[in-house]
PDB file of N, CA and C in Angstrom:
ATOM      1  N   UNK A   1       0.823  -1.190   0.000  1.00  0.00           N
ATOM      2  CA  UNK A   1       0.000   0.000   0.000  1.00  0.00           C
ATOM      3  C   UNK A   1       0.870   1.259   0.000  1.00  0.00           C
ATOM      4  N   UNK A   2       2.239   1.238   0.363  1.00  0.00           N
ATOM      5  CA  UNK A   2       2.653   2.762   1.396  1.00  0.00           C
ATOM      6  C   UNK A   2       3.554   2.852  -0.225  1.00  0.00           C
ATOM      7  N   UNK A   3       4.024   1.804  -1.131  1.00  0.00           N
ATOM      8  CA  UNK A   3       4.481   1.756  -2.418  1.00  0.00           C
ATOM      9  C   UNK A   3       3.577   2.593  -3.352  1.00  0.00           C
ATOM     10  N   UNK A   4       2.398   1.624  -3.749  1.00  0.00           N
ATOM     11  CA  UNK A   4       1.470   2.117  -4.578  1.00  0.00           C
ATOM     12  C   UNK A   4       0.725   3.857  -4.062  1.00  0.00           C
ATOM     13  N   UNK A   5       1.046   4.017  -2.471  1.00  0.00           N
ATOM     14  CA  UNK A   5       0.827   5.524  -2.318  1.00  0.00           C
ATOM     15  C   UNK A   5       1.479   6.757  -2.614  1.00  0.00           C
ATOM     16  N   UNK A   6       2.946   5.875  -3.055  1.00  0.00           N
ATOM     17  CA  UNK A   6       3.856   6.954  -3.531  1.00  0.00           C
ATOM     18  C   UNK A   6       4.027   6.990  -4.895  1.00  0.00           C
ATOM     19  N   UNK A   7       3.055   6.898  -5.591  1.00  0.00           N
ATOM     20  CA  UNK A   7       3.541   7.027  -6.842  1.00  0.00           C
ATOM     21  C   UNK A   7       2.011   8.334  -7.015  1.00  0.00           C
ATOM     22  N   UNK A   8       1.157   8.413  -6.065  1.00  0.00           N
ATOM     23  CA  UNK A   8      -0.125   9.509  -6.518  1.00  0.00           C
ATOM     24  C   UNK A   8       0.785  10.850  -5.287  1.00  0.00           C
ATOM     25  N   UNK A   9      -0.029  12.044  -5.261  1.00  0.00           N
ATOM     26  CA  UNK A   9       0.236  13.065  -4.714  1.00  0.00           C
ATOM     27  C   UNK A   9      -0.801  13.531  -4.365  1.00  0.00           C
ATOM     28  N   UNK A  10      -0.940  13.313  -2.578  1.00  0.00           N
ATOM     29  CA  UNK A  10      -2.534  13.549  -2.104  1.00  0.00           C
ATOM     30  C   UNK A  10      -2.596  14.623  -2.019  1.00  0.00           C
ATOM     31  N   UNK A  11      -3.956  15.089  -2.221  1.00  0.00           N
ATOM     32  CA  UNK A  11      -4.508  16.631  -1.422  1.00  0.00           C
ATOM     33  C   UNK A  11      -5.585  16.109  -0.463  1.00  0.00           C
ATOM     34  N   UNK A  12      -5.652  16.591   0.137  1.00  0.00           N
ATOM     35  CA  UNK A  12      -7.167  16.560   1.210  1.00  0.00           C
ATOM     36  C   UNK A  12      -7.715  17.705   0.916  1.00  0.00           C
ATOM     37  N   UNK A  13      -9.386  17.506   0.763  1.00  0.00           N
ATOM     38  CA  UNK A  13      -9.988  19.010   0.473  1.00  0.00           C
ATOM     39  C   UNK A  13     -11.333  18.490   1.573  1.00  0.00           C
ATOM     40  N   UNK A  14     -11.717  19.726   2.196  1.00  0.00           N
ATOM     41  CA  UNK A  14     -12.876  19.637   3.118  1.00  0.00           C
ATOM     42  C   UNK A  14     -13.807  20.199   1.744  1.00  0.00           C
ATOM     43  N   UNK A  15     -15.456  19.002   1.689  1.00  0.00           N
ATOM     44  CA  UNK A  15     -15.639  19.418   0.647  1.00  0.00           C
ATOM     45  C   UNK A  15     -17.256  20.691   0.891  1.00  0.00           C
ATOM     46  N   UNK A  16     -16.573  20.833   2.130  1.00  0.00           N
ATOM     47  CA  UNK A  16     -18.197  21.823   2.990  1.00  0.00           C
ATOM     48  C   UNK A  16     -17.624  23.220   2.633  1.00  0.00           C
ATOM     49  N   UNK A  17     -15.815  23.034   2.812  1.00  0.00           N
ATOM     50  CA  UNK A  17     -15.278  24.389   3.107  1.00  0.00           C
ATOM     51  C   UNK A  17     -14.244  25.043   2.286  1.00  0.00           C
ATOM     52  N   UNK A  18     -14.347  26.562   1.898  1.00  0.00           N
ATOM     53  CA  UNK A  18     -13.239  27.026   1.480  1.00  0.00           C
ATOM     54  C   UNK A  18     -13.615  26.426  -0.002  1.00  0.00           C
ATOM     55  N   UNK A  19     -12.396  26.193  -1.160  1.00  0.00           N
ATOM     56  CA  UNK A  19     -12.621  25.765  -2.463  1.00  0.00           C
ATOM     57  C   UNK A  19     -13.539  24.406  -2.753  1.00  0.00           C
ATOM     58  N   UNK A  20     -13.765  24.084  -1.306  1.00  0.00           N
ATOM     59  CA  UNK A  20     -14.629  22.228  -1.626  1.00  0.00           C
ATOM     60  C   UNK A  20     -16.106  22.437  -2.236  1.00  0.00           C
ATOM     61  N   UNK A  21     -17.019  23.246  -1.507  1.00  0.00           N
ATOM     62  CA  UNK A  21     -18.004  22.941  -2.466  1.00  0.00           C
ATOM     63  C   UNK A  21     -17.556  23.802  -4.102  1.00  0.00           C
ATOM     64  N   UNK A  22     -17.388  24.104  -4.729  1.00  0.00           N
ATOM     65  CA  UNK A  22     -16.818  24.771  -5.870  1.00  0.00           C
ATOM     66  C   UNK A  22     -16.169  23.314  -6.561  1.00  0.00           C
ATOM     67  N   UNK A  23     -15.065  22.546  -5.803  1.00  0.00           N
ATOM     68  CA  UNK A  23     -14.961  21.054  -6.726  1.00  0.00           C
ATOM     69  C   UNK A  23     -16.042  20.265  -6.444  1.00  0.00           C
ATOM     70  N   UNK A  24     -16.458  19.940  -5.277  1.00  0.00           N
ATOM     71  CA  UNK A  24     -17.700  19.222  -5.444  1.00  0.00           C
ATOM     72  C   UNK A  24     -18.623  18.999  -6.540  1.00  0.00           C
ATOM     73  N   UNK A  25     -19.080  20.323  -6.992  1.00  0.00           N
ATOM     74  CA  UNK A  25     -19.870  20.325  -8.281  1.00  0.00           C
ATOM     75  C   UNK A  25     -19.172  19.905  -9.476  1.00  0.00           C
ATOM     76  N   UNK A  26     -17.689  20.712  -9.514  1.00  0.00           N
ATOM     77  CA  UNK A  26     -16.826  20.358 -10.655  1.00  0.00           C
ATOM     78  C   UNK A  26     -16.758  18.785 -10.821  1.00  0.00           C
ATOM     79  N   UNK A  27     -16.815  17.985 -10.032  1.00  0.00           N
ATOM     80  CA  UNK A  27     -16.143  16.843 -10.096  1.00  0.00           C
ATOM     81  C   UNK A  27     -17.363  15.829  -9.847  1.00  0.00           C
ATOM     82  N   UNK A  28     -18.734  16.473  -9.431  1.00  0.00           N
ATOM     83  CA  UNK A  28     -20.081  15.724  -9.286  1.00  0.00           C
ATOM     84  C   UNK A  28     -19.970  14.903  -7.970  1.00  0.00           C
ATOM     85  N   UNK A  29     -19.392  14.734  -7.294  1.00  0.00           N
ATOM     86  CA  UNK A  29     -18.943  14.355  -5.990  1.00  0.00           C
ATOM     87  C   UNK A  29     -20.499  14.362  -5.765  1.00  0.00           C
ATOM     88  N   UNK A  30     -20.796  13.212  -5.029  1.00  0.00           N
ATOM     89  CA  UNK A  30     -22.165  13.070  -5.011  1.00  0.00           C
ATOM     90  C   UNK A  30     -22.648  12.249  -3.124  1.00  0.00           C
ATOM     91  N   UNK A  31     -21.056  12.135  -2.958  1.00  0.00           N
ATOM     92  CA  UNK A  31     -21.213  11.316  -1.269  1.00  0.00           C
ATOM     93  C   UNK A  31     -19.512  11.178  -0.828  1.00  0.00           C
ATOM     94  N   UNK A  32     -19.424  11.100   0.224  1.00  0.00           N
ATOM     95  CA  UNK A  32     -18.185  11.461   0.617  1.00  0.00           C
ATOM     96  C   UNK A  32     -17.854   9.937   1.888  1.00  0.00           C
ATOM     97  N   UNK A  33     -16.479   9.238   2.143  1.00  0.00           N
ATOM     98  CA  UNK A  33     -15.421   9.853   1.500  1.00  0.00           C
ATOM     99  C   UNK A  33     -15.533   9.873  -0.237  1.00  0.00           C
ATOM    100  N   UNK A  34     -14.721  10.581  -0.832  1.00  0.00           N
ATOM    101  CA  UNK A  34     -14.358  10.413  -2.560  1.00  0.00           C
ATOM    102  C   UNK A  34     -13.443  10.451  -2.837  1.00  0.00           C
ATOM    103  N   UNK A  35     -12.662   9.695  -3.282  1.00  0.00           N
ATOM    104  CA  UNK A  35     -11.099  10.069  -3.897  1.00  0.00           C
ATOM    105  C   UNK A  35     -11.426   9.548  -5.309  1.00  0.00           C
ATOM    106  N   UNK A  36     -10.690  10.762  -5.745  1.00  0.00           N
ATOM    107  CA  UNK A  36     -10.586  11.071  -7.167  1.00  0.00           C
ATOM    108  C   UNK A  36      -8.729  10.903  -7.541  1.00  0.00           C
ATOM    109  N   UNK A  37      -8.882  10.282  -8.634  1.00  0.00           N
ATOM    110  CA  UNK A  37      -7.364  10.168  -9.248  1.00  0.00           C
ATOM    111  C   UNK A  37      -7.280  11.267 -10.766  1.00  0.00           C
ATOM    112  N   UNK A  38      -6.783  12.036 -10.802  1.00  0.00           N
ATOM    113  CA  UNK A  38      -6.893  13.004 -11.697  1.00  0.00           C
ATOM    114  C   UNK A  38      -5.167  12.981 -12.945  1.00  0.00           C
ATOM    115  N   UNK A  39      -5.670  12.934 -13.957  1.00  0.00           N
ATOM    116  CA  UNK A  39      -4.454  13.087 -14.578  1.00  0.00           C
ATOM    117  C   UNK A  39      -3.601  14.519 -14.482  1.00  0.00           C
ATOM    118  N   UNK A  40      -2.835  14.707 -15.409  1.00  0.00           N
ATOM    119  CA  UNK A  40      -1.863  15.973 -15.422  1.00  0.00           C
ATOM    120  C   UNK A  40      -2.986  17.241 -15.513  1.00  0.00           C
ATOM    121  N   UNK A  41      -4.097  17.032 -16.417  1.00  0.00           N
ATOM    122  CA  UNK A  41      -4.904  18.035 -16.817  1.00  0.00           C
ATOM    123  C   UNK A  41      -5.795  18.483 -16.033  1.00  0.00           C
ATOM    124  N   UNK A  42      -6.360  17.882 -14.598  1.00  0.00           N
ATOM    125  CA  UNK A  42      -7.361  18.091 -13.913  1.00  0.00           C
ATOM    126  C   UNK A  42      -8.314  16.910 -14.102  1.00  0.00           C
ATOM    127  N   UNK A  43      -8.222  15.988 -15.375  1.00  0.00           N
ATOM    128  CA  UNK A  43      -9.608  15.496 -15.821  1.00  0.00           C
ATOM    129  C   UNK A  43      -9.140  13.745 -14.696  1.00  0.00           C
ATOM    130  N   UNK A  44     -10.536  13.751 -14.251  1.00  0.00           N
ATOM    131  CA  UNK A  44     -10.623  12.193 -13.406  1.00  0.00           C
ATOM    132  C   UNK A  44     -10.635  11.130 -14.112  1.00  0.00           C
ATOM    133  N   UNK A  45      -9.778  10.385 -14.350  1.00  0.00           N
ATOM    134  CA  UNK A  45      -9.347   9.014 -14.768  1.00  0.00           C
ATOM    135  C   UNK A  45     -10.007   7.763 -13.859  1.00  0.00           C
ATOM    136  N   UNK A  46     -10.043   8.229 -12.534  1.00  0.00           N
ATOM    137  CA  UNK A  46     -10.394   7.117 -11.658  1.00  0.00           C
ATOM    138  C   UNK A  46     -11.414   7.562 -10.195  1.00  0.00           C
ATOM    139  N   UNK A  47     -12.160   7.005  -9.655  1.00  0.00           N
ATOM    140  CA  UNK A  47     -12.641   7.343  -8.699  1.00  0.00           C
ATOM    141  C   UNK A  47     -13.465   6.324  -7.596  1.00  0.00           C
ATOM    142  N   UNK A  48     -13.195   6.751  -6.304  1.00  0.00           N
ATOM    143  CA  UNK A  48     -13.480   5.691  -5.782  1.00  0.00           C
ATOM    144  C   UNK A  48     -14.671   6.476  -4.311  1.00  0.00           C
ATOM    145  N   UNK A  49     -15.418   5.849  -4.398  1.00  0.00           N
ATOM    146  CA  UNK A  49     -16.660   6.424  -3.293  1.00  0.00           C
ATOM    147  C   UNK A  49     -17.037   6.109  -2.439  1.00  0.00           C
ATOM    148  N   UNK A  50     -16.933   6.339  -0.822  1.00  0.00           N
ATOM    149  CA  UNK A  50     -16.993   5.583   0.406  1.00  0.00           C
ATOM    150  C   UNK A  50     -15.832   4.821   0.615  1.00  0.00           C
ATOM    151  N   UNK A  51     -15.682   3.917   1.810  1.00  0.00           N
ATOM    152  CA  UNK A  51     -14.848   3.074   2.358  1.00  0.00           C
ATOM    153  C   UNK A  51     -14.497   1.953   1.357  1.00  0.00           C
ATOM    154  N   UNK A  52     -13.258   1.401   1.873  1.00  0.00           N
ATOM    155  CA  UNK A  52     -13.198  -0.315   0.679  1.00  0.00           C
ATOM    156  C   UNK A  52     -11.976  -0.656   1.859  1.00  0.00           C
ATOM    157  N   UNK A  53     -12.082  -1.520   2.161  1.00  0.00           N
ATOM    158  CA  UNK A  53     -10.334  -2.026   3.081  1.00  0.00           C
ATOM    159  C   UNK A  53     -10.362  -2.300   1.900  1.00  0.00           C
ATOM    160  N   UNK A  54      -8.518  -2.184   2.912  1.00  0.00           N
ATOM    161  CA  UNK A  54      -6.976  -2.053   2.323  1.00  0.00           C
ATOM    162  C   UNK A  54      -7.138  -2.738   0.673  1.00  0.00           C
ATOM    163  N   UNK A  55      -7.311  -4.519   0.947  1.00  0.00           N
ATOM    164  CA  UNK A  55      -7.040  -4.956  -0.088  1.00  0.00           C
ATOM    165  C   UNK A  55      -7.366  -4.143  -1.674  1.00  0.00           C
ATOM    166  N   UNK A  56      -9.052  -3.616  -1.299  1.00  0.00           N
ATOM    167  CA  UNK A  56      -9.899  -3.561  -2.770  1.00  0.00           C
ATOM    168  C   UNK A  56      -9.458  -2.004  -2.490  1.00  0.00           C
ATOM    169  N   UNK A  57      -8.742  -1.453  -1.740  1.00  0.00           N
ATOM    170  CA  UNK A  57      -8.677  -0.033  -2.165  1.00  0.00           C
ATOM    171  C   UNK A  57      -7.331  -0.131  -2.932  1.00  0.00           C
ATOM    172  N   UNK A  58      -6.445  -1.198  -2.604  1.00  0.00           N
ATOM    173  CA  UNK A  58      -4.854  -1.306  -3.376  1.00  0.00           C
ATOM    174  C   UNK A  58      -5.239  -1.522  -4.902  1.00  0.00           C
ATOM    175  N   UNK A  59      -6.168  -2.495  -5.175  1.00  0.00           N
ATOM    176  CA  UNK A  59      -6.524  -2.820  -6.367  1.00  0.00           C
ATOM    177  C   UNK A  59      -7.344  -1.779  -7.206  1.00  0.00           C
ATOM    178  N   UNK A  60      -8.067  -1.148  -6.653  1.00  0.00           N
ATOM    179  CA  UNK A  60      -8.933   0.651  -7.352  1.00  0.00           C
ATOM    180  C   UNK A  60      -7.129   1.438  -7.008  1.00  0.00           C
ATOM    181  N   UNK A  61      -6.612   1.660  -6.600  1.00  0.00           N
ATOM    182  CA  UNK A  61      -4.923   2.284  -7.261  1.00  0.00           C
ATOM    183  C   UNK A  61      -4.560   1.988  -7.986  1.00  0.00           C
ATOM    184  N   UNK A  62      -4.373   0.721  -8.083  1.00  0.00           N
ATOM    185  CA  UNK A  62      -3.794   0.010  -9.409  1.00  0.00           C
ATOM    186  C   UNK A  62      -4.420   0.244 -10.681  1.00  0.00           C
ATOM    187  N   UNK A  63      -5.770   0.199 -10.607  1.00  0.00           N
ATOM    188  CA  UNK A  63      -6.365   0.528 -12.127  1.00  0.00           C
ATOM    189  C   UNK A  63      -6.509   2.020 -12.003  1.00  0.00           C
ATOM    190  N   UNK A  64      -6.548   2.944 -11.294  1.00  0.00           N
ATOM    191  CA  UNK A  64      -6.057   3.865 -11.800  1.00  0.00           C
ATOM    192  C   UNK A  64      -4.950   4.747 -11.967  1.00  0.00           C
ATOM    193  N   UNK A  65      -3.804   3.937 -11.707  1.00  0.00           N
ATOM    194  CA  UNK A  65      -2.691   4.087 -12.165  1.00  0.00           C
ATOM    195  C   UNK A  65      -2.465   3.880 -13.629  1.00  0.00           C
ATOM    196  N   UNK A  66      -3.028   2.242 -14.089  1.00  0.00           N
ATOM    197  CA  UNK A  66      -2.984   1.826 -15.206  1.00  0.00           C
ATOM    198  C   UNK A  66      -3.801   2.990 -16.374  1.00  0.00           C
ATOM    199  N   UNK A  67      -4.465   3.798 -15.689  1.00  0.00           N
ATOM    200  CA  UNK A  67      -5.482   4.424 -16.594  1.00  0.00           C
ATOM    201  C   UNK A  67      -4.289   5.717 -16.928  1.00  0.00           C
ATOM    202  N   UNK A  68      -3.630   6.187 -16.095  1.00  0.00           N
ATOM    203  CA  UNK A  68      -2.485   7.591 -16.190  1.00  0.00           C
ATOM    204  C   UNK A  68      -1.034   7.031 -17.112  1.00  0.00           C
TER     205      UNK A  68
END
Protein backbone atom coordinates (compact mmCIF):
# COMPACT_ATOMS: atom_id res chain seq x y z
CA UNK A 1 0.00 0.00 0.00
CA UNK A 2 2.65 2.76 1.40
CA UNK A 3 4.48 1.76 -2.42
CA UNK A 4 1.47 2.12 -4.58
CA UNK A 5 0.83 5.52 -2.32
CA UNK A 6 3.86 6.95 -3.53
CA UNK A 7 3.54 7.03 -6.84
CA UNK A 8 -0.13 9.51 -6.52
CA UNK A 9 0.24 13.06 -4.71
CA UNK A 10 -2.53 13.55 -2.10
CA UNK A 11 -4.51 16.63 -1.42
CA UNK A 12 -7.17 16.56 1.21
CA UNK A 13 -9.99 19.01 0.47
CA UNK A 14 -12.88 19.64 3.12
CA UNK A 15 -15.64 19.42 0.65
CA UNK A 16 -18.20 21.82 2.99
CA UNK A 17 -15.28 24.39 3.11
CA UNK A 18 -13.24 27.03 1.48
CA UNK A 19 -12.62 25.77 -2.46
CA UNK A 20 -14.63 22.23 -1.63
CA UNK A 21 -18.00 22.94 -2.47
CA UNK A 22 -16.82 24.77 -5.87
CA UNK A 23 -14.96 21.05 -6.73
CA UNK A 24 -17.70 19.22 -5.44
CA UNK A 25 -19.87 20.32 -8.28
CA UNK A 26 -16.83 20.36 -10.66
CA UNK A 27 -16.14 16.84 -10.10
CA UNK A 28 -20.08 15.72 -9.29
CA UNK A 29 -18.94 14.36 -5.99
CA UNK A 30 -22.16 13.07 -5.01
CA UNK A 31 -21.21 11.32 -1.27
CA UNK A 32 -18.19 11.46 0.62
CA UNK A 33 -15.42 9.85 1.50
CA UNK A 34 -14.36 10.41 -2.56
CA UNK A 35 -11.10 10.07 -3.90
CA UNK A 36 -10.59 11.07 -7.17
CA UNK A 37 -7.36 10.17 -9.25
CA UNK A 38 -6.89 13.00 -11.70
CA UNK A 39 -4.45 13.09 -14.58
CA UNK A 40 -1.86 15.97 -15.42
CA UNK A 41 -4.90 18.04 -16.82
CA UNK A 42 -7.36 18.09 -13.91
CA UNK A 43 -9.61 15.50 -15.82
CA UNK A 44 -10.62 12.19 -13.41
CA UNK A 45 -9.35 9.01 -14.77
CA UNK A 46 -10.39 7.12 -11.66
CA UNK A 47 -12.64 7.34 -8.70
CA UNK A 48 -13.48 5.69 -5.78
CA UNK A 49 -16.66 6.42 -3.29
CA UNK A 50 -16.99 5.58 0.41
CA UNK A 51 -14.85 3.07 2.36
CA UNK A 52 -13.20 -0.32 0.68
CA UNK A 53 -10.33 -2.03 3.08
CA UNK A 54 -6.98 -2.05 2.32
CA UNK A 55 -7.04 -4.96 -0.09
CA UNK A 56 -9.90 -3.56 -2.77
CA UNK A 57 -8.68 -0.03 -2.16
CA UNK A 58 -4.85 -1.31 -3.38
CA UNK A 59 -6.52 -2.82 -6.37
CA UNK A 60 -8.93 0.65 -7.35
CA UNK A 61 -4.92 2.28 -7.26
CA UNK A 62 -3.79 0.01 -9.41
CA UNK A 63 -6.36 0.53 -12.13
CA UNK A 64 -6.06 3.87 -11.80
CA UNK A 65 -2.69 4.09 -12.16
CA UNK A 66 -2.98 1.83 -15.21
CA UNK A 67 -5.48 4.42 -16.59
CA UNK A 68 -2.49 7.59 -16.19
Amino acid sequence: MIRRAGQFVPIKIDGEKGDGPELVKKYAIDGFPAILFLDSQGSVVHKILGYLPADAFAAEMDAAMAKL
